[in-house]
N, C-alpha and C. Protein backbone atom coordinates (compact mmCIF):
# COMPACT_ATOMS: atom_id res chain seq x y z
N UNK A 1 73.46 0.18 38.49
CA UNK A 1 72.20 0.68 37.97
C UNK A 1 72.22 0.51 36.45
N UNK A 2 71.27 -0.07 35.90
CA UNK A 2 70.63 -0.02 34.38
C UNK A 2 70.71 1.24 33.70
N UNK A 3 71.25 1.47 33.05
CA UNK A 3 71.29 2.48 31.79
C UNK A 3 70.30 2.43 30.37
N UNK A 4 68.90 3.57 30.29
CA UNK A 4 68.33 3.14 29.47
C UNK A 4 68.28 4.35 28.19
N UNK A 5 68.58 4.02 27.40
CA UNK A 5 68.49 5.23 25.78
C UNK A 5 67.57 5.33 25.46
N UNK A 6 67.24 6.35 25.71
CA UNK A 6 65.56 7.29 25.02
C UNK A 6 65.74 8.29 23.96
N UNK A 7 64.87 7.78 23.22
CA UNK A 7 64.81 9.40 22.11
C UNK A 7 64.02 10.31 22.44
N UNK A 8 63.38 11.45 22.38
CA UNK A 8 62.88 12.56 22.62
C UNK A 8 62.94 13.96 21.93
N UNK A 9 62.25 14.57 21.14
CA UNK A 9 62.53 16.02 21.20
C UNK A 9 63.56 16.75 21.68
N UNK A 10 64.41 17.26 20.80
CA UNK A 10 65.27 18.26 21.76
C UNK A 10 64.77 19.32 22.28
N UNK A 11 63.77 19.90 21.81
CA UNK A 11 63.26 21.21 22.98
C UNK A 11 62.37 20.28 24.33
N UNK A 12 61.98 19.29 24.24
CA UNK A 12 62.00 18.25 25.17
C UNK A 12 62.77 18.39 26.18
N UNK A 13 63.75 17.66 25.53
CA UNK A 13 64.85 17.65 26.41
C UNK A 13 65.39 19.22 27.12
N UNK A 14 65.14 19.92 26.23
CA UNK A 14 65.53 21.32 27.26
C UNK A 14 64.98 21.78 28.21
N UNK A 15 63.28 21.30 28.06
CA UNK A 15 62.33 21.69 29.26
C UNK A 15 62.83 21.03 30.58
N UNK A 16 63.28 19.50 29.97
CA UNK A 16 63.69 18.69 30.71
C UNK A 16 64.58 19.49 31.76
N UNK A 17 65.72 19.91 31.50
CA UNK A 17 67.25 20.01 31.78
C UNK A 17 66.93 21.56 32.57
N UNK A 18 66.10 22.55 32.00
CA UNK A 18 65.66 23.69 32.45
C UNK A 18 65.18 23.43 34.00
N UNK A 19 63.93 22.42 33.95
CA UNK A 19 63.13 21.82 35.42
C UNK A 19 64.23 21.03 36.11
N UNK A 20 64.91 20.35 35.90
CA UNK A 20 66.36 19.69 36.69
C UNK A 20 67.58 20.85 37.39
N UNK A 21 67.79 21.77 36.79
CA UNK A 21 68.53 22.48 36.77
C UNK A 21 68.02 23.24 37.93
N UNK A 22 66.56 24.38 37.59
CA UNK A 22 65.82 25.17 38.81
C UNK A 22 66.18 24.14 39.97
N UNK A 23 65.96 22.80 40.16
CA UNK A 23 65.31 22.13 41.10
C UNK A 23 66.62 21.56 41.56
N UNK A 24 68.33 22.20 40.89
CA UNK A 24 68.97 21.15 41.37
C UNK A 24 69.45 20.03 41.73
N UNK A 25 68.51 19.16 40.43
CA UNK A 25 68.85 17.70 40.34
C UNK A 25 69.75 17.60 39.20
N UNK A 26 69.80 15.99 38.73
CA UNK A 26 70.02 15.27 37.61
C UNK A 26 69.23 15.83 37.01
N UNK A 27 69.63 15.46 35.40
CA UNK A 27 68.28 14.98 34.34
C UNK A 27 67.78 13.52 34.79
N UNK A 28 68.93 12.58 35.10
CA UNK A 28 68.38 11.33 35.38
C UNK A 28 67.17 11.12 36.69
N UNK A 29 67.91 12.29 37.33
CA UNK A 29 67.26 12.38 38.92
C UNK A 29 65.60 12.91 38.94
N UNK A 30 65.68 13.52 37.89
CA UNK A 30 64.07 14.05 37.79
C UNK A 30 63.76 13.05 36.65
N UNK A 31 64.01 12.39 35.66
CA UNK A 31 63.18 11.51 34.88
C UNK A 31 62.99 9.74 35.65
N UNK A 32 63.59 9.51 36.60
CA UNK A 32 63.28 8.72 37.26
C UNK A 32 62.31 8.75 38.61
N UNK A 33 61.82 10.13 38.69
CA UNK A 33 61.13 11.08 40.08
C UNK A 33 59.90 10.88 39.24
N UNK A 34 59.98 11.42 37.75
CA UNK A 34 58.50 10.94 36.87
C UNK A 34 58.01 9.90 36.83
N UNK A 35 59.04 9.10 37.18
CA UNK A 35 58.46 7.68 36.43
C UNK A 35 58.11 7.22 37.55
N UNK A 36 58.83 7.41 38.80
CA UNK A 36 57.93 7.05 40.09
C UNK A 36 56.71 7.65 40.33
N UNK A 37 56.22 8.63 39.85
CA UNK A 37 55.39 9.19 40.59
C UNK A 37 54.31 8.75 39.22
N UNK A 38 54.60 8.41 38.22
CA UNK A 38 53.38 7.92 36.70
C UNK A 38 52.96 6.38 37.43
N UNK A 39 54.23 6.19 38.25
CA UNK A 39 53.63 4.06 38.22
C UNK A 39 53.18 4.30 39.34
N UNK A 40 53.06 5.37 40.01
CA UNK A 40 52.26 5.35 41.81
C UNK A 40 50.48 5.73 41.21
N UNK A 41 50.81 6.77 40.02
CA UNK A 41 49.47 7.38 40.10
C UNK A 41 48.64 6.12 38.70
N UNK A 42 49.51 5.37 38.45
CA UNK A 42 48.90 4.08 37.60
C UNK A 42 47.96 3.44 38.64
N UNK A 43 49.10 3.03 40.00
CA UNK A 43 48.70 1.97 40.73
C UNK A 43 47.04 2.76 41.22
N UNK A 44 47.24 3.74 41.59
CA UNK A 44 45.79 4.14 42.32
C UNK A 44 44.86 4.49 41.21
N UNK A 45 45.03 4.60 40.28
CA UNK A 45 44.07 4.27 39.39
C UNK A 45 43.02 3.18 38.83
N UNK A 46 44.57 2.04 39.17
CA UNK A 46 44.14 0.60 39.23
C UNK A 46 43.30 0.57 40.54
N UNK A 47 43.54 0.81 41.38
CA UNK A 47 43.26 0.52 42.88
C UNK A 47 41.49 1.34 43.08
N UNK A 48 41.53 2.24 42.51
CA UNK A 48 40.71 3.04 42.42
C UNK A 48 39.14 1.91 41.10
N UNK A 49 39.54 2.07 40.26
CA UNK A 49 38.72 1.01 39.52
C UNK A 49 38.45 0.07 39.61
N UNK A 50 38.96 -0.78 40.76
CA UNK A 50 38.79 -2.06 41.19
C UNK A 50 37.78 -2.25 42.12
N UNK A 51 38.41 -1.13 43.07
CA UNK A 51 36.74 -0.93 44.23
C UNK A 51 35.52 -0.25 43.91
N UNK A 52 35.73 0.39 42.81
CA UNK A 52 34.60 1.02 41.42
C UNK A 52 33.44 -0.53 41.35
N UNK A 53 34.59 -1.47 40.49
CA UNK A 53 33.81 -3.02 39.80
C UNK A 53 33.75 -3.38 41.15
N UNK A 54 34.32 -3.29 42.46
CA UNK A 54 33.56 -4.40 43.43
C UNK A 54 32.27 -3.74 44.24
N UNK A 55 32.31 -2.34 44.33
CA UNK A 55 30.97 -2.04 44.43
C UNK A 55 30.20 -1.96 43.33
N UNK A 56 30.36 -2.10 42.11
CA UNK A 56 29.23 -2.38 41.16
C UNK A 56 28.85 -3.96 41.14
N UNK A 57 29.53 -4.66 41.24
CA UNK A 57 29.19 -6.31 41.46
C UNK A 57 28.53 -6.56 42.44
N UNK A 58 29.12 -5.77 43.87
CA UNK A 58 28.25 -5.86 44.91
C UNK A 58 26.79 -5.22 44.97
N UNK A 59 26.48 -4.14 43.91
CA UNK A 59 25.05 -3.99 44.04
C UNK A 59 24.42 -4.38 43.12
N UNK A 60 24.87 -5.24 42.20
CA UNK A 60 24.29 -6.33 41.21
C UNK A 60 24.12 -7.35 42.22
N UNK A 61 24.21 -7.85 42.72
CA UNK A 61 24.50 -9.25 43.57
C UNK A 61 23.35 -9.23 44.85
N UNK A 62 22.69 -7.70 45.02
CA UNK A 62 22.21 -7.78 46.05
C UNK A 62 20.60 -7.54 45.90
């Protein structure tokens, strides 16, 4: 696995380590749980605005 160095806030980082800790993970284990769940809620955003422009094209078109 890839190892990546981030800077951040240290009271950041404590919120961080506080929410890992309750929840019994990593720090790594919950900042990689974020980042899955930021590029899922990207994708349906994308996904979401796309069928936005194809029903607006489609009632231009008609």
């Amino acid at each position: 696995m890839a190892r990546v160095l981030i800077s951040m806030p240290e009271e950041f980082l404590n919120k961080i380590d506080q929410v890992a800790d309750g929840e019994n993970r990593s720090r790594s284990e919950l900042i990689r749980e974020a980042l899955r769940t930021y590029i899922y809620k990207q994708k349906v955003r994308e996904s979401t605005a796309a069928g936005r422009n194809a029903e607006l094209l489609e009632s231009l078109l008609q």
